[in-house]
Structures are given as structure tokens and as C-alpha cells.
PDB file of N, CA and C in Angstrom:
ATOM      1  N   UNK A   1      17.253  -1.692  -8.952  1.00  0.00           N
ATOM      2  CA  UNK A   1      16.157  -1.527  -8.024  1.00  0.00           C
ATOM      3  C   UNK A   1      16.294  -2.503  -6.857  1.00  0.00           C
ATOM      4  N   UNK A   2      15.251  -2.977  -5.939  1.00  0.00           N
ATOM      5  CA  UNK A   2      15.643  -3.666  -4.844  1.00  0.00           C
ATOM      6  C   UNK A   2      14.715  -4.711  -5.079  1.00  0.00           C
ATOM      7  N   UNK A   3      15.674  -5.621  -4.547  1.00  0.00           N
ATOM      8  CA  UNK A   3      14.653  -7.055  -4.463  1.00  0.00           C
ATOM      9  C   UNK A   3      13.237  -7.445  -3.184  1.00  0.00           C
ATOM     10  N   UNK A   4      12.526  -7.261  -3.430  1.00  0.00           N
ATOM     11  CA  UNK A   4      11.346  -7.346  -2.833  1.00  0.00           C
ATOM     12  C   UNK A   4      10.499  -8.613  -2.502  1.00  0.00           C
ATOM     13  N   UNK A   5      10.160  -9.454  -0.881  1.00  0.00           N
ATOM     14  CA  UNK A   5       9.537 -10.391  -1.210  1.00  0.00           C
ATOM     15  C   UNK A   5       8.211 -10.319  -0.878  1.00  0.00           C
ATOM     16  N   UNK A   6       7.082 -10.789  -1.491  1.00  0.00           N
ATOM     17  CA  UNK A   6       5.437 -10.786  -1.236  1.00  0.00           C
ATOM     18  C   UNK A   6       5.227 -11.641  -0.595  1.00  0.00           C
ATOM     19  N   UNK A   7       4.359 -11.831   0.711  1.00  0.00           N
ATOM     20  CA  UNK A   7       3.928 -12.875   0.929  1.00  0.00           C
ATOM     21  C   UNK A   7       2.568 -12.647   1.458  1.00  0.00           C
ATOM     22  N   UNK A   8       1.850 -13.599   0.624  1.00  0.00           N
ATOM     23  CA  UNK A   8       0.691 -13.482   0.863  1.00  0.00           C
ATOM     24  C   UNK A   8       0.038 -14.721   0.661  1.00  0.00           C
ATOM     25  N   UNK A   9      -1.079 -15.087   1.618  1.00  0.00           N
ATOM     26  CA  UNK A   9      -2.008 -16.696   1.639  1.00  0.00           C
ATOM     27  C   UNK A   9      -3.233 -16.066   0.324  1.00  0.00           C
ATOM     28  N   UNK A  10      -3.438 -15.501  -0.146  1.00  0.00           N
ATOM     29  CA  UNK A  10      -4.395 -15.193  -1.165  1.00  0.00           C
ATOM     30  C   UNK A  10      -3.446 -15.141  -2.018  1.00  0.00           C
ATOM     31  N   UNK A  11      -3.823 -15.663  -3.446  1.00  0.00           N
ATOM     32  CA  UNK A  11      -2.604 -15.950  -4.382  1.00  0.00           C
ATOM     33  C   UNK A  11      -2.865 -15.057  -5.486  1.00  0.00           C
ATOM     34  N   UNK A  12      -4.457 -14.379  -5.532  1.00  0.00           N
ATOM     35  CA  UNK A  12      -4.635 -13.406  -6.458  1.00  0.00           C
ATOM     36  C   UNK A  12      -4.139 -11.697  -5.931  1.00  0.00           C
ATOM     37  N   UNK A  13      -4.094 -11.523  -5.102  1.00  0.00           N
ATOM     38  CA  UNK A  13      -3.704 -10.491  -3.998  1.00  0.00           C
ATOM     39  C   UNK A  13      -2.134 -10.801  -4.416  1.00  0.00           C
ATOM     40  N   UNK A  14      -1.750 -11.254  -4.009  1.00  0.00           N
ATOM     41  CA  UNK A  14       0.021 -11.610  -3.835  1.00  0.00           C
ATOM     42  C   UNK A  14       0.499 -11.105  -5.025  1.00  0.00           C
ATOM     43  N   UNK A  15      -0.405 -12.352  -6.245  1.00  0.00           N
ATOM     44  CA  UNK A  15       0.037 -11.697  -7.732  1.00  0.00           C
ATOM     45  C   UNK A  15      -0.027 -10.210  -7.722  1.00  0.00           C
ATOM     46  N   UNK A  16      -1.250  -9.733  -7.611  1.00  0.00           N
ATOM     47  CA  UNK A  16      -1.426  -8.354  -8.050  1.00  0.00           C
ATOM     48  C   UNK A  16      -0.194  -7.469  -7.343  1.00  0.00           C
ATOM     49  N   UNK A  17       0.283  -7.903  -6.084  1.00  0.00           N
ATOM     50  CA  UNK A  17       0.679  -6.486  -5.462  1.00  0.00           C
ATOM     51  C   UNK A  17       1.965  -6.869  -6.379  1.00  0.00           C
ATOM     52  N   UNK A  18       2.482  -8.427  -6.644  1.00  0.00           N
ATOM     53  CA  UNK A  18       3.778  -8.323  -7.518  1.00  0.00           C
ATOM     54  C   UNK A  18       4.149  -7.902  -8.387  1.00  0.00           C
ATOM     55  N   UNK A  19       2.836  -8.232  -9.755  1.00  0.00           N
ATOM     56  CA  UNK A  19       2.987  -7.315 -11.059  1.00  0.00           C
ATOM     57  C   UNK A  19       3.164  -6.360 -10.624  1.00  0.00           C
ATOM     58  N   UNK A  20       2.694  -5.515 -10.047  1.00  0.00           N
ATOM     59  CA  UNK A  20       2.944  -4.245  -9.490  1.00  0.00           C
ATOM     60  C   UNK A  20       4.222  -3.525  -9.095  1.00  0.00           C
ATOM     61  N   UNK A  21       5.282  -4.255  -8.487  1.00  0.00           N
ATOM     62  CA  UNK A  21       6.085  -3.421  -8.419  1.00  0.00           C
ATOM     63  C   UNK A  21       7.116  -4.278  -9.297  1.00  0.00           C
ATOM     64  N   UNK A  22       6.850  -5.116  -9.976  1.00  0.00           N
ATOM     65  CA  UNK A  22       7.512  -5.583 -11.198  1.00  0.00           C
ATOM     66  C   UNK A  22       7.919  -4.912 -12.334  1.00  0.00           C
ATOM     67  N   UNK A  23       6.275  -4.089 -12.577  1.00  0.00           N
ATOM     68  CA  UNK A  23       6.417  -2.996 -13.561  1.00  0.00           C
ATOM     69  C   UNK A  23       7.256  -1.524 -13.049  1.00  0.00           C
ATOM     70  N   UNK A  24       7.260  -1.465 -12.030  1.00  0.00           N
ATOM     71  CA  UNK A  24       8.268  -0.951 -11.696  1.00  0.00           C
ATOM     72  C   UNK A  24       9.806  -0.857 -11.349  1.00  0.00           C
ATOM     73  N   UNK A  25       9.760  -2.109 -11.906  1.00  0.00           N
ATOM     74  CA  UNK A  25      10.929  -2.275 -11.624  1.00  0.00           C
ATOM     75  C   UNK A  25      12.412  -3.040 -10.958  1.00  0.00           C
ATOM     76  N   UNK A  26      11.216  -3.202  -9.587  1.00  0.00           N
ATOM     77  CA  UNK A  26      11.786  -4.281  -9.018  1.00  0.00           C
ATOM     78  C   UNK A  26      12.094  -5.500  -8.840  1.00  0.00           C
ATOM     79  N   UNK A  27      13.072  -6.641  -8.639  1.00  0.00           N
ATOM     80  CA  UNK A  27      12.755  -7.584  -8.593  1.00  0.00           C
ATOM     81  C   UNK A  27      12.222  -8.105  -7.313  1.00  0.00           C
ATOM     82  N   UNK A  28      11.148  -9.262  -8.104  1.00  0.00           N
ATOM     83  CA  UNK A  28       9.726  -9.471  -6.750  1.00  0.00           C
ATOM     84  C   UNK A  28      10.114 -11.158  -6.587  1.00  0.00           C
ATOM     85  N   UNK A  29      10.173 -11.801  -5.322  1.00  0.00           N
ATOM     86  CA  UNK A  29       9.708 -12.973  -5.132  1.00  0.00           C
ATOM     87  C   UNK A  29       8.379 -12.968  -4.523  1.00  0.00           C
ATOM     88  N   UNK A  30       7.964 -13.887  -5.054  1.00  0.00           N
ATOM     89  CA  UNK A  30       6.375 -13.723  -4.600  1.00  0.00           C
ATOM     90  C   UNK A  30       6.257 -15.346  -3.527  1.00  0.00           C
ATOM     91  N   UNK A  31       5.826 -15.397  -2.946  1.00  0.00           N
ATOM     92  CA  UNK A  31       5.299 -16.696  -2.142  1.00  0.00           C
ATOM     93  C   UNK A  31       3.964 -16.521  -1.308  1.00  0.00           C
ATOM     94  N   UNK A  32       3.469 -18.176  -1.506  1.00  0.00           N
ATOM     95  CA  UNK A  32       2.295 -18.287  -0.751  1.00  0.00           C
ATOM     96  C   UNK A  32       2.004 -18.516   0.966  1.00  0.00           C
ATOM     97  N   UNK A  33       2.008 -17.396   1.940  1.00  0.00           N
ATOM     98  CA  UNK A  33       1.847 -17.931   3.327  1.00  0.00           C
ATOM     99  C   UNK A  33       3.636 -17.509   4.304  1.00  0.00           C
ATOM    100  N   UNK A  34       3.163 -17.380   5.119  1.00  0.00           N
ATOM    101  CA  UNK A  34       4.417 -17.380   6.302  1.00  0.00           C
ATOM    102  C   UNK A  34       5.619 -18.621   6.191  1.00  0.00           C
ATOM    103  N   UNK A  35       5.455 -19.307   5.886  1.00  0.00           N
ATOM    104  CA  UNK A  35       6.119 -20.544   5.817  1.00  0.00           C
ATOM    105  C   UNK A  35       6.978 -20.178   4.736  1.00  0.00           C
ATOM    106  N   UNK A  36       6.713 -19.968   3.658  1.00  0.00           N
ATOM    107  CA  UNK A  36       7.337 -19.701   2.369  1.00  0.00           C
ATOM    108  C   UNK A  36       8.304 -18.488   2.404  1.00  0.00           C
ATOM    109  N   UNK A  37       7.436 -17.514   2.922  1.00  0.00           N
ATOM    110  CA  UNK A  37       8.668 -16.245   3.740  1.00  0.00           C
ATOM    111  C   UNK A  37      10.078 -17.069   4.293  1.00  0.00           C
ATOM    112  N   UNK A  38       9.770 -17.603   5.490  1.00  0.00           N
ATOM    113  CA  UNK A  38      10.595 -17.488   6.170  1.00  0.00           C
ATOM    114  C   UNK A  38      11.414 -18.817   5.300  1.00  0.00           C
ATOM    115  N   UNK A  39      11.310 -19.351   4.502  1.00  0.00           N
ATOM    116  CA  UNK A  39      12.355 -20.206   3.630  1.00  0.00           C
ATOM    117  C   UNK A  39      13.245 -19.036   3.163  1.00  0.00           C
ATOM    118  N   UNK A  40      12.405 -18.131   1.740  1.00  0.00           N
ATOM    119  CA  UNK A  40      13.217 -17.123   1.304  1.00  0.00           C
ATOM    120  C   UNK A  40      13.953 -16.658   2.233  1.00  0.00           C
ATOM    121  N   UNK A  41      13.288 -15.487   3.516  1.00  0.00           N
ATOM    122  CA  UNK A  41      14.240 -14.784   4.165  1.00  0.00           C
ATOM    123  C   UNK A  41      15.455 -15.678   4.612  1.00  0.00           C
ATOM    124  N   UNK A  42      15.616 -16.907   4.595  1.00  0.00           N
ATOM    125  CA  UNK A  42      16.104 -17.660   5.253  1.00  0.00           C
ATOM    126  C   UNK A  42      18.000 -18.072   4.060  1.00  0.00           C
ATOM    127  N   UNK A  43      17.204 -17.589   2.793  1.00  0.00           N
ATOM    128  CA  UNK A  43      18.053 -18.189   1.793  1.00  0.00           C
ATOM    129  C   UNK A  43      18.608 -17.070   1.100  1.00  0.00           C
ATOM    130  N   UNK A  44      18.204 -16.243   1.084  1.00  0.00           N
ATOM    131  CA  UNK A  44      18.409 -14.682   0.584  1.00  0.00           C
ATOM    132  C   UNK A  44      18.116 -13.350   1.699  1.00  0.00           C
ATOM    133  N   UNK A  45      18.779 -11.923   1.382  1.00  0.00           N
ATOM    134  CA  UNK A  45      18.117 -11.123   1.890  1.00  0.00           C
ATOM    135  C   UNK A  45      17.448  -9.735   0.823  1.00  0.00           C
ATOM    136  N   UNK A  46      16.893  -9.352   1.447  1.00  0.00           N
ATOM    137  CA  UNK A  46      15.415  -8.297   0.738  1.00  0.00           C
ATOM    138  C   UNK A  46      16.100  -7.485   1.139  1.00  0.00           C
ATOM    139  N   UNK A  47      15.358  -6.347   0.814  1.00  0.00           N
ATOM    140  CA  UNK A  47      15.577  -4.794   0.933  1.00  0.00           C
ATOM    141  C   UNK A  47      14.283  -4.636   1.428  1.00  0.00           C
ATOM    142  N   UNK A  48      12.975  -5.037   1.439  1.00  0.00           N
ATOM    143  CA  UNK A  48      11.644  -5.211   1.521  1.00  0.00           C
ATOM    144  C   UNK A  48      11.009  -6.280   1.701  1.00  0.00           C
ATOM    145  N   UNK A  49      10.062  -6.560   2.678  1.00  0.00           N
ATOM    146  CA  UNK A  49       9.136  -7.615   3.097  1.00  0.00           C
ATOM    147  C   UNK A  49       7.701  -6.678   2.733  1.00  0.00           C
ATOM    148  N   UNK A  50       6.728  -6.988   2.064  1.00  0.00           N
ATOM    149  CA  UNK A  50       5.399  -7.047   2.050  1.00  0.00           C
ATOM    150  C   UNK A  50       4.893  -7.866   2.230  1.00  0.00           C
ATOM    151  N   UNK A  51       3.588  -8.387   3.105  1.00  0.00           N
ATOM    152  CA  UNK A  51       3.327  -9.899   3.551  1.00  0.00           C
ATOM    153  C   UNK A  51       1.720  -8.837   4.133  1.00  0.00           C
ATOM    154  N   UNK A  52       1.091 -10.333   4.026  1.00  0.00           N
ATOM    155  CA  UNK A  52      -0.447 -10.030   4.448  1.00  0.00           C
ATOM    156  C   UNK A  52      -0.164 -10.148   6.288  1.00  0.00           C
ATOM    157  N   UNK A  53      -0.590  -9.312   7.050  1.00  0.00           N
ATOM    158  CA  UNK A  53      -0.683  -9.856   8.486  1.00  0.00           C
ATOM    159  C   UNK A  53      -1.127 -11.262   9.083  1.00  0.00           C
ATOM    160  N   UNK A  54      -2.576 -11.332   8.557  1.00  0.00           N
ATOM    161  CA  UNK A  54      -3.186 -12.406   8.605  1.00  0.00           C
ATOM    162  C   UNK A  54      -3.173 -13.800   8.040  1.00  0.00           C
ATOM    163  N   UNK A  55      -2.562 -14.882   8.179  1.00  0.00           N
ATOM    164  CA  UNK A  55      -2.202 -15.871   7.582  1.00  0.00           C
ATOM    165  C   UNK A  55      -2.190 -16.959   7.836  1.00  0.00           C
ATOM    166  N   UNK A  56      -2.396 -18.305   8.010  1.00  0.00           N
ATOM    167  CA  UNK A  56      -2.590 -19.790   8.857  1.00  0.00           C
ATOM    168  C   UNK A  56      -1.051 -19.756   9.575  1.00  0.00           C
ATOM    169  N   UNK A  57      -0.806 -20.590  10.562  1.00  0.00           N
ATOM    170  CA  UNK A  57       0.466 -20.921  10.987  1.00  0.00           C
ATOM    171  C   UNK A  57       1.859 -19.562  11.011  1.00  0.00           C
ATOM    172  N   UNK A  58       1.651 -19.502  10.221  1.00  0.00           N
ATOM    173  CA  UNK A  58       3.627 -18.406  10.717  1.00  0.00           C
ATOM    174  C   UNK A  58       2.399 -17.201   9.896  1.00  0.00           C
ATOM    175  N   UNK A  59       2.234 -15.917  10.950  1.00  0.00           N
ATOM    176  CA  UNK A  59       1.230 -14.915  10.322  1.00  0.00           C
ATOM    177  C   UNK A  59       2.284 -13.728   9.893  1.00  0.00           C
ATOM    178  N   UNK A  60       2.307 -12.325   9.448  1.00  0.00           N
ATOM    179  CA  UNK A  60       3.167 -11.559   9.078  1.00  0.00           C
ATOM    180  C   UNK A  60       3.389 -10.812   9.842  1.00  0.00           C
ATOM    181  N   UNK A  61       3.531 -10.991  11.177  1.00  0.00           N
ATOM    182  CA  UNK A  61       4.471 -10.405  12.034  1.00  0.00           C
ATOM    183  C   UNK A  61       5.396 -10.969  12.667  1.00  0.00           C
ATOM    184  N   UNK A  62       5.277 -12.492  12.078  1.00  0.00           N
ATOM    185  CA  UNK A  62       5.978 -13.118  12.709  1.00  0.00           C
ATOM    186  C   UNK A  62       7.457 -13.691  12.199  1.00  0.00           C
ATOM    187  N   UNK A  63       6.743 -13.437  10.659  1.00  0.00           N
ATOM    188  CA  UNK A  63       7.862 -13.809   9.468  1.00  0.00           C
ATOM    189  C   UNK A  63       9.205 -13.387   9.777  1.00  0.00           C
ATOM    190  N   UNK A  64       9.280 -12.147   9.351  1.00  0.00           N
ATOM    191  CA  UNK A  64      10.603 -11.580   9.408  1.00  0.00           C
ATOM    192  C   UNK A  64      11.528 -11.830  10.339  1.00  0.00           C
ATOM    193  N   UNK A  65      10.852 -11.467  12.053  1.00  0.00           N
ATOM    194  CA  UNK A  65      11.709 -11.812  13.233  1.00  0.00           C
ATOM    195  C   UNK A  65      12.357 -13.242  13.690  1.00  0.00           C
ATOM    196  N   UNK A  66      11.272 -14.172  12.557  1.00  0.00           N
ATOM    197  CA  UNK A  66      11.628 -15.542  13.204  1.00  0.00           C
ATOM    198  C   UNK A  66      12.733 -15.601  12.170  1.00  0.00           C
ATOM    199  N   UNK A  67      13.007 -15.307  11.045  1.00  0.00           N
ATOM    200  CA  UNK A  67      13.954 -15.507   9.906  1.00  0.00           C
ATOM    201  C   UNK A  67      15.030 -14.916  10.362  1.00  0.00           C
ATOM    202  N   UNK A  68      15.190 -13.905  10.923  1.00  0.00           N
ATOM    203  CA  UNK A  68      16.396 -13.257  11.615  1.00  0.00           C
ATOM    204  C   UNK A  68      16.846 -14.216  12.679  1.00  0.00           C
ATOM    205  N   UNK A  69      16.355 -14.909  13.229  1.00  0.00           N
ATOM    206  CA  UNK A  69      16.835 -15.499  14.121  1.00  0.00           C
ATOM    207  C   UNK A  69      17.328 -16.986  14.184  1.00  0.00           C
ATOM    208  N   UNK A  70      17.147 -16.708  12.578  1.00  0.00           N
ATOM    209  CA  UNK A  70      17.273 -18.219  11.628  1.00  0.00           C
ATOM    210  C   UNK A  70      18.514 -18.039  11.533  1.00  0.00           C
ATOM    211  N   UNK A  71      19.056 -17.223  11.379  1.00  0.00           N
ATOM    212  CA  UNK A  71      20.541 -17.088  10.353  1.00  0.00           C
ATOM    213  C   UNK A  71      21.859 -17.485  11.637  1.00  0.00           C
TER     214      UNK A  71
END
């Protein structure tokens, strides 16, 4: 299956959407906030980003593009 990362500043939200595709199958990194994204994207790559939009400091539109530009 594909490796998938969550990111989300609500940590009960984050969990949930992870179990979720856990039981399906995938493998999930889960992290708390934009900041934590862009470490992972930074150290690995996904097949999938799920991330809350809204977030303190690095928000989820910002994640992905700034991590690409990390490498």
C-alpha cells in the first residue's frame, strides 16, 4: 500500500484520520502541526499528504511546497 503522512495541530483528529487508513492498510506517519510535516517530507517521500489547512506557523498549504524546495 502507500505510505501516507497526517498532519494535523488537533491530535485527536490526526489520530482518527490515521487509524483509519491504517486499517486499511496503509502505512501512516502521523505528526503534530506544519513544522513536523515539513521534517518528514524533508526525510522521506509519501505517495500522500493529508494535513489540516489551518495550523499555527507553517499552515497546510504551505507544507508540501516548502519541503520540495527543501531537497
Amino acid at each position: 500500500m502507500s505510505r501516507i503522512l497526517v498532519a494535523d495541530d488537533e491530535p485527536k483528529l490526526g489520530k482518527l484520520v490515521a487509524e483509519m487508513l491504517q486499517l486499511e492498510g496503509h502505512e501512516v506517519v502521523r505528526v503534530q502541526g506544519g513544522r513536523g510535516a515539513l521534517v518528514e517530507l524533508s526525510a522521506r517521500p509519501f505517495e500522500l499528504v493529508v494535513t489540516d489547512l489551518r495550523m499555527p506557523e507553517v499552515d497546510g498549504l504551505a507544507a508540501p511546497p516548502r519541503a520540495r524546495s527543501r531537497r
